[in-house]
C-alpha atoms as a PDB file:
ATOM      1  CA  UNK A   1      50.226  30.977 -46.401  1.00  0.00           C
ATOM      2  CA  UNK A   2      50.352  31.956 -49.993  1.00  0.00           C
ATOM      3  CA  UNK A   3      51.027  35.475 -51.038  1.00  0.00           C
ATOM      4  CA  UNK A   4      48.567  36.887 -53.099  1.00  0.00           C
ATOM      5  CA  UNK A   5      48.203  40.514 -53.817  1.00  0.00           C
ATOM      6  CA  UNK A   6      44.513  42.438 -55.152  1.00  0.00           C
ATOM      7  CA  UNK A   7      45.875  42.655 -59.052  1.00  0.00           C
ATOM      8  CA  UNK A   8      46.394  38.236 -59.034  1.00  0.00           C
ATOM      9  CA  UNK A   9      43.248  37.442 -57.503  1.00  0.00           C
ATOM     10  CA  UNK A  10      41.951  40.076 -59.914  1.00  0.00           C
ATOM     11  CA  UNK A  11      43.930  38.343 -62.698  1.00  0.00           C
ATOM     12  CA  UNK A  12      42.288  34.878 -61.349  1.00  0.00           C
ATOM     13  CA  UNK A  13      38.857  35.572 -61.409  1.00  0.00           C
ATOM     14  CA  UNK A  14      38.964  36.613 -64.981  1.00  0.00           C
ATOM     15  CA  UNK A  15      40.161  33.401 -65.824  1.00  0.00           C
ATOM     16  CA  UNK A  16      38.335  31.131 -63.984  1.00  0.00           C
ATOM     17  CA  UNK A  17      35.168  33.442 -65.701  1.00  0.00           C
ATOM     18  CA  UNK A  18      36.136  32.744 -68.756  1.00  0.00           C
ATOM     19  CA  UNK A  19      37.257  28.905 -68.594  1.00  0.00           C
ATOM     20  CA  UNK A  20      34.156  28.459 -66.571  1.00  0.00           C
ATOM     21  CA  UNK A  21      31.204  30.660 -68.045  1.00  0.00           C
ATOM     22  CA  UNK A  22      28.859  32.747 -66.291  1.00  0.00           C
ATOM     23  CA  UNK A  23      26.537  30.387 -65.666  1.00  0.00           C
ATOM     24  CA  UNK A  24      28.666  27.563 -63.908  1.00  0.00           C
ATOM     25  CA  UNK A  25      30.644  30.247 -62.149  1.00  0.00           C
ATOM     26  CA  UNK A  26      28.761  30.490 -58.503  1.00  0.00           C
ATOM     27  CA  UNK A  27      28.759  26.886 -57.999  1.00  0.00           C
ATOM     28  CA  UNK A  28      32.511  26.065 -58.949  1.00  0.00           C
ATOM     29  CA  UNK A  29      33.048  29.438 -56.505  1.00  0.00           C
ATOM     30  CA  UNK A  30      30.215  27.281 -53.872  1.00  0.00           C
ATOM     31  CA  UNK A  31      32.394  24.505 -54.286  1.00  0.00           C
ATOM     32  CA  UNK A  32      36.014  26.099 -54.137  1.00  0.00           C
ATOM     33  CA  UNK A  33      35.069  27.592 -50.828  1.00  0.00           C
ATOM     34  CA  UNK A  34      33.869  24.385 -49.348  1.00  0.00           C
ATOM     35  CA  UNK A  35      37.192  22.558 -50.614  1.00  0.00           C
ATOM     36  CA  UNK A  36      39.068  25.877 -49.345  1.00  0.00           C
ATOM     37  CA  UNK A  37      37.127  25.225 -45.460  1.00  0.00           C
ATOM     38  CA  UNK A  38      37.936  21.633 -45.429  1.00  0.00           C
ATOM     39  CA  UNK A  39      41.438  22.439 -46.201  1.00  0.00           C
ATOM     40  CA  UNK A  40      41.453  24.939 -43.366  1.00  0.00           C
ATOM     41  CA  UNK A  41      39.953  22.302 -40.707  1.00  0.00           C
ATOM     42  CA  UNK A  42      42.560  19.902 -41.807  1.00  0.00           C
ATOM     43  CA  UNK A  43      45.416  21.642 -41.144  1.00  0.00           C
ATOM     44  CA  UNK A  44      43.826  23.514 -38.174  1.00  0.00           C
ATOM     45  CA  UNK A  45      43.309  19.619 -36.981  1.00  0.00           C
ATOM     46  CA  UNK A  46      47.432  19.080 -37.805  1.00  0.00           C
ATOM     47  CA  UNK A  47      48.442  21.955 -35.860  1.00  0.00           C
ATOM     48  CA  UNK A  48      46.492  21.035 -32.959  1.00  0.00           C
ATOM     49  CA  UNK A  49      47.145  17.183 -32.953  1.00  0.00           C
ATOM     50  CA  UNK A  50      50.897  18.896 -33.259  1.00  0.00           C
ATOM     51  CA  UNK A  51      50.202  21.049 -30.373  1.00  0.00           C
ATOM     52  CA  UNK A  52      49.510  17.987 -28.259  1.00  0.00           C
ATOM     53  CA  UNK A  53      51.950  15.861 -29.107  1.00  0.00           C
ATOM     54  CA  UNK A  54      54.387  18.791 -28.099  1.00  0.00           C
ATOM     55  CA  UNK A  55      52.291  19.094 -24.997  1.00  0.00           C
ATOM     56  CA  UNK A  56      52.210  15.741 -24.097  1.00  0.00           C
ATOM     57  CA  UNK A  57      56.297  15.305 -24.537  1.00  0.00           C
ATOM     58  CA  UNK A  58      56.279  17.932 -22.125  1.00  0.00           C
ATOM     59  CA  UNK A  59      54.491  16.541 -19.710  1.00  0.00           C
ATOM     60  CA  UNK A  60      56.233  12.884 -20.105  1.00  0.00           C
ATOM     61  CA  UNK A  61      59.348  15.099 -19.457  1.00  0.00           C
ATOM     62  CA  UNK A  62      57.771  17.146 -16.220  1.00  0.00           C
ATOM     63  CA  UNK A  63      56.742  13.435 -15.540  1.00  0.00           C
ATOM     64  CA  UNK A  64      60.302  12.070 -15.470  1.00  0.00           C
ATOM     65  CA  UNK A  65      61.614  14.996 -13.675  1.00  0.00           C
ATOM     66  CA  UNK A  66      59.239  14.899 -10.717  1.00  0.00           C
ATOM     67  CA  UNK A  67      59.956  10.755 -10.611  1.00  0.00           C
ATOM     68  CA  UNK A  68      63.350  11.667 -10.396  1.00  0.00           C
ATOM     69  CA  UNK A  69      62.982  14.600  -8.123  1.00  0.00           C
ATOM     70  CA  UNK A  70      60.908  12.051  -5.458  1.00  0.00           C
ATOM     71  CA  UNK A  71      63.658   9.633  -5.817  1.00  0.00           C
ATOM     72  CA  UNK A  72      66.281  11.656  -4.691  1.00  0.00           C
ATOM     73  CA  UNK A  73      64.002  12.497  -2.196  1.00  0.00           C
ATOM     74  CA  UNK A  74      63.300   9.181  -0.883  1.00  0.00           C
ATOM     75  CA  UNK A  75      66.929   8.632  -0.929  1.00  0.00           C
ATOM     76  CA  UNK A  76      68.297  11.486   0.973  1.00  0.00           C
ATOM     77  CA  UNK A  77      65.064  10.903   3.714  1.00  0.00           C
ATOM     78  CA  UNK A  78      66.077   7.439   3.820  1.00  0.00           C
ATOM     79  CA  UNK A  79      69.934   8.281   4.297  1.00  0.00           C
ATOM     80  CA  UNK A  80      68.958  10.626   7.072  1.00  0.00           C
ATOM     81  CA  UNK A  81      66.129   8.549   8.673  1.00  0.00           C
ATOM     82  CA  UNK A  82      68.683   5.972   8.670  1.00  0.00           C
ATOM     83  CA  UNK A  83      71.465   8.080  10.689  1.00  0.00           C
ATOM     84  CA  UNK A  84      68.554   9.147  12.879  1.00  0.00           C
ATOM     85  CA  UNK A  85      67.842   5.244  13.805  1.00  0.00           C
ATOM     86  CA  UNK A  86      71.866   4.605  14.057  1.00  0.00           C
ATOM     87  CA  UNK A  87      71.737   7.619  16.682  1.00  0.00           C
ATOM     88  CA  UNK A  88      68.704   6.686  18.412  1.00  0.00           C
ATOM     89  CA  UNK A  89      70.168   2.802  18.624  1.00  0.00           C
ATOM     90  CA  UNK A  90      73.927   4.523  19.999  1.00  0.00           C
ATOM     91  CA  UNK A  91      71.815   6.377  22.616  1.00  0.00           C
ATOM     92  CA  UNK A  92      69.776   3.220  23.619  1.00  0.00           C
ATOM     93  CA  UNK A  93      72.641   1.081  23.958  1.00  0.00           C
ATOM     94  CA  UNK A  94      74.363   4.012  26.387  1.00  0.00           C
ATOM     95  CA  UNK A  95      71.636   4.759  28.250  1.00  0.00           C
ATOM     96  CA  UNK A  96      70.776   0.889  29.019  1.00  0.00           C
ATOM     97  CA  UNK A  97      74.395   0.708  29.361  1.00  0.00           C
ATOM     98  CA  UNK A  98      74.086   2.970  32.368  1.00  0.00           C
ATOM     99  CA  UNK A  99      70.836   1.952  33.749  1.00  0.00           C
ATOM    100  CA  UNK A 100      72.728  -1.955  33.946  1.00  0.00           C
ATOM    101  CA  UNK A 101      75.598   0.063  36.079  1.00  0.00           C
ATOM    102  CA  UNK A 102      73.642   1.613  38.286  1.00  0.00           C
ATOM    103  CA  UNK A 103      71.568  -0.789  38.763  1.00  0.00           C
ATOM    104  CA  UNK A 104      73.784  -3.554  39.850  1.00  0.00           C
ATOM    105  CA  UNK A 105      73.615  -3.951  43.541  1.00  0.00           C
ATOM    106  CA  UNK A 106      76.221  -4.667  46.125  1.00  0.00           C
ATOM    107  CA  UNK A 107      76.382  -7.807  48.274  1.00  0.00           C
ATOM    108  CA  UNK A 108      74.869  -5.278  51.192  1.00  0.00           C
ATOM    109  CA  UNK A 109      71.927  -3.539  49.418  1.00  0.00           C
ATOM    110  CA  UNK A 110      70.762  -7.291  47.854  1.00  0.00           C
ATOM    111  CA  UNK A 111      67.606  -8.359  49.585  1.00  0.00           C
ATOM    112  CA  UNK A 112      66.968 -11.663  51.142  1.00  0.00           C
ATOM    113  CA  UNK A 113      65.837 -14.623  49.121  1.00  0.00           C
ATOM    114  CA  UNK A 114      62.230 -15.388  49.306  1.00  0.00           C
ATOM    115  CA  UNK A 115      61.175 -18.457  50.750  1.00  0.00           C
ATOM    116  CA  UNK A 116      60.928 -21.034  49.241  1.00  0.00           C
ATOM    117  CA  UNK A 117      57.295 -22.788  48.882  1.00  0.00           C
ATOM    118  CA  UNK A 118      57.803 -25.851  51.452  1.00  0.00           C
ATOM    119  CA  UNK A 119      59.047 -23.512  54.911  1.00  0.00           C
ATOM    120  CA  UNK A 120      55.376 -21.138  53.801  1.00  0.00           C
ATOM    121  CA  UNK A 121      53.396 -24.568  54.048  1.00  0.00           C
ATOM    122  CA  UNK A 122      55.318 -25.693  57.405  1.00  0.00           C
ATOM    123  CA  UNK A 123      54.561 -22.041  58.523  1.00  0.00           C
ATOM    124  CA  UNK A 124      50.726 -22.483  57.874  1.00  0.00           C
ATOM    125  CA  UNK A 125      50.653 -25.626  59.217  1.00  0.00           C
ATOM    126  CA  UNK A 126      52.262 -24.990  62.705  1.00  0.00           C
ATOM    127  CA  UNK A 127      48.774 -23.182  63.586  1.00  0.00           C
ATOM    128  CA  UNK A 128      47.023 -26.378  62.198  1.00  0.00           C
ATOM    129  CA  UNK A 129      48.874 -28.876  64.444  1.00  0.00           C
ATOM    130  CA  UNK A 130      48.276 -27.029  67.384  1.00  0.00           C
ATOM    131  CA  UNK A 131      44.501 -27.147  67.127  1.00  0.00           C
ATOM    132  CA  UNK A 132      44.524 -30.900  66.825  1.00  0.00           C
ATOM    133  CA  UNK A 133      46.510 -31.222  69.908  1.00  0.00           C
ATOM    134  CA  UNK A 134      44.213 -29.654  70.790  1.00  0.00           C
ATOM    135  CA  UNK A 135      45.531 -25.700  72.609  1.00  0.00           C
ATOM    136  CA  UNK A 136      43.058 -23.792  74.211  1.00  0.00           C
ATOM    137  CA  UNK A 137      44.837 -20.424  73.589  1.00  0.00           C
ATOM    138  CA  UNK A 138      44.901 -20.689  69.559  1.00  0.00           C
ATOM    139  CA  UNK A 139      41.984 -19.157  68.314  1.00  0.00           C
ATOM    140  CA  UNK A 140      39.777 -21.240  66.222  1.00  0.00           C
ATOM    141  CA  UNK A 141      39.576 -19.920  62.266  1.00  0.00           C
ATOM    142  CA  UNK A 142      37.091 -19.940  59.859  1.00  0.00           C
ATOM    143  CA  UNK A 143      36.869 -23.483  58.289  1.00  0.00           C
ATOM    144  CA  UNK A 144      35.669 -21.865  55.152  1.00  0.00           C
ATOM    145  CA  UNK A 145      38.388 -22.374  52.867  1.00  0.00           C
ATOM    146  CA  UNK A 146      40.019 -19.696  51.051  1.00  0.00           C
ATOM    147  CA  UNK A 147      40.085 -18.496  47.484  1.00  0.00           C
ATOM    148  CA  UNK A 148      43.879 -18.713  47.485  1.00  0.00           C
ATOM    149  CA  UNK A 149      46.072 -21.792  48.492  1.00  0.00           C
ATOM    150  CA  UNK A 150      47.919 -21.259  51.834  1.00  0.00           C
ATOM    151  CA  UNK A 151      51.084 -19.866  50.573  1.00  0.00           C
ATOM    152  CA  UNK A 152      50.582 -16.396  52.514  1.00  0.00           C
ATOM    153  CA  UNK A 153      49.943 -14.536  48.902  1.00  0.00           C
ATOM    154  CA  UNK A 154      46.342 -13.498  50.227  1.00  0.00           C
ATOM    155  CA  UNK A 155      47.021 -10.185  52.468  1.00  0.00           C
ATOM    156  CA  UNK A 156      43.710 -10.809  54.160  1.00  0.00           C
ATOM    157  CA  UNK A 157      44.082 -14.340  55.264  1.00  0.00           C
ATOM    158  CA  UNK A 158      47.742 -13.290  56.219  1.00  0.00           C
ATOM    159  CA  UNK A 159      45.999 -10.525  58.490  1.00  0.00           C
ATOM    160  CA  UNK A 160      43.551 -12.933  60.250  1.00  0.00           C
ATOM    161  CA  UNK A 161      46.288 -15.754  60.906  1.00  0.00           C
ATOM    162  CA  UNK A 162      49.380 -13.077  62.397  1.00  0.00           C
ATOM    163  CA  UNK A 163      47.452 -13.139  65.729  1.00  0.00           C
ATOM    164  CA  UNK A 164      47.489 -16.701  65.849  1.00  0.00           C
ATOM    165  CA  UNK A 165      51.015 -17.696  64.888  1.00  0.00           C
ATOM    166  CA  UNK A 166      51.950 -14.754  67.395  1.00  0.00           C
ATOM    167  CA  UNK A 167      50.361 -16.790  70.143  1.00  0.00           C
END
């Protein structure tokens, strides 16, 4: 901090010895020293507290890089997560595009219509009116009703009636 060669401190002490007198001399040198370490700590203290203000600059600039740095991260993952969905859509609509081409079927591959609700019940109840005019060569069914209403859904009730509507 301050320059001071052997010869000036020499040069001080003889001074302060004979402004101060022998006798006063250790404590003014007690209390110069004590004065001398507080000065130290305080400017020890200002360098530090310096220190970490630099320090934390530092980090509020590492701070803003990284913030920026994710940003343009987000944005390009976006941008390509974004061409990757507009792909992925294209593709969809193609491939469904196909599928509804292929699958479209000519006037001799479509099935025939299911019947309608009305010609099952006059079906199921052809059986019926023959038993109360009263056929000997029907035979009788269970007259436990079913689970299912008579619209031929059930494959077991369909099984047990084929040999009577064959007959």
């Amino acid at each position: 901090m301050f320059d001071f060669g052997f010869s000036e401190l020499l040069l001080i002490a003889v001074v302060a010895l004979i402004v101060v007198g022998p006798e006063r001399l250790p404590k003014v040198a007690r209390t110069a020293g004590h004065l001398l370490g507080r000065l130290q700590r305080y400017v020890g203290d200002v360098k530090s507290d310096i220190q970490r203000e630099m320090q934390l600059e530092d980090l509020k600039k590492l701070q803003q890089q990284v913030e920026q740095q994710a940003r343009d991260l987000e944005g390009s993952i976006r941008g390509q997560m974004n061409n990757v969905e507009a792909d992925l859509n294209k593709t969809a609509a193609e491939v469904s595009e196909a599928v509804a081409v292929s699958a479209k079927p000519s006037a001799a591959d479509e099935p025939a219509p299911p019947a309608s609700g009305s010609a099952l019940l006059a079906a199921d109840a052809v059986p019926e009116r023959k038993q109360q005019e009263g056929e000997a060569d029907a035979p009788q069914e269970d007259a436990t009703p079913s689970p299912q209403l008579e619209l031929g859904l059930d494959p077991a009730a369909s099984a047990s009636r084929q040999p009577a509507e064959k007959a």
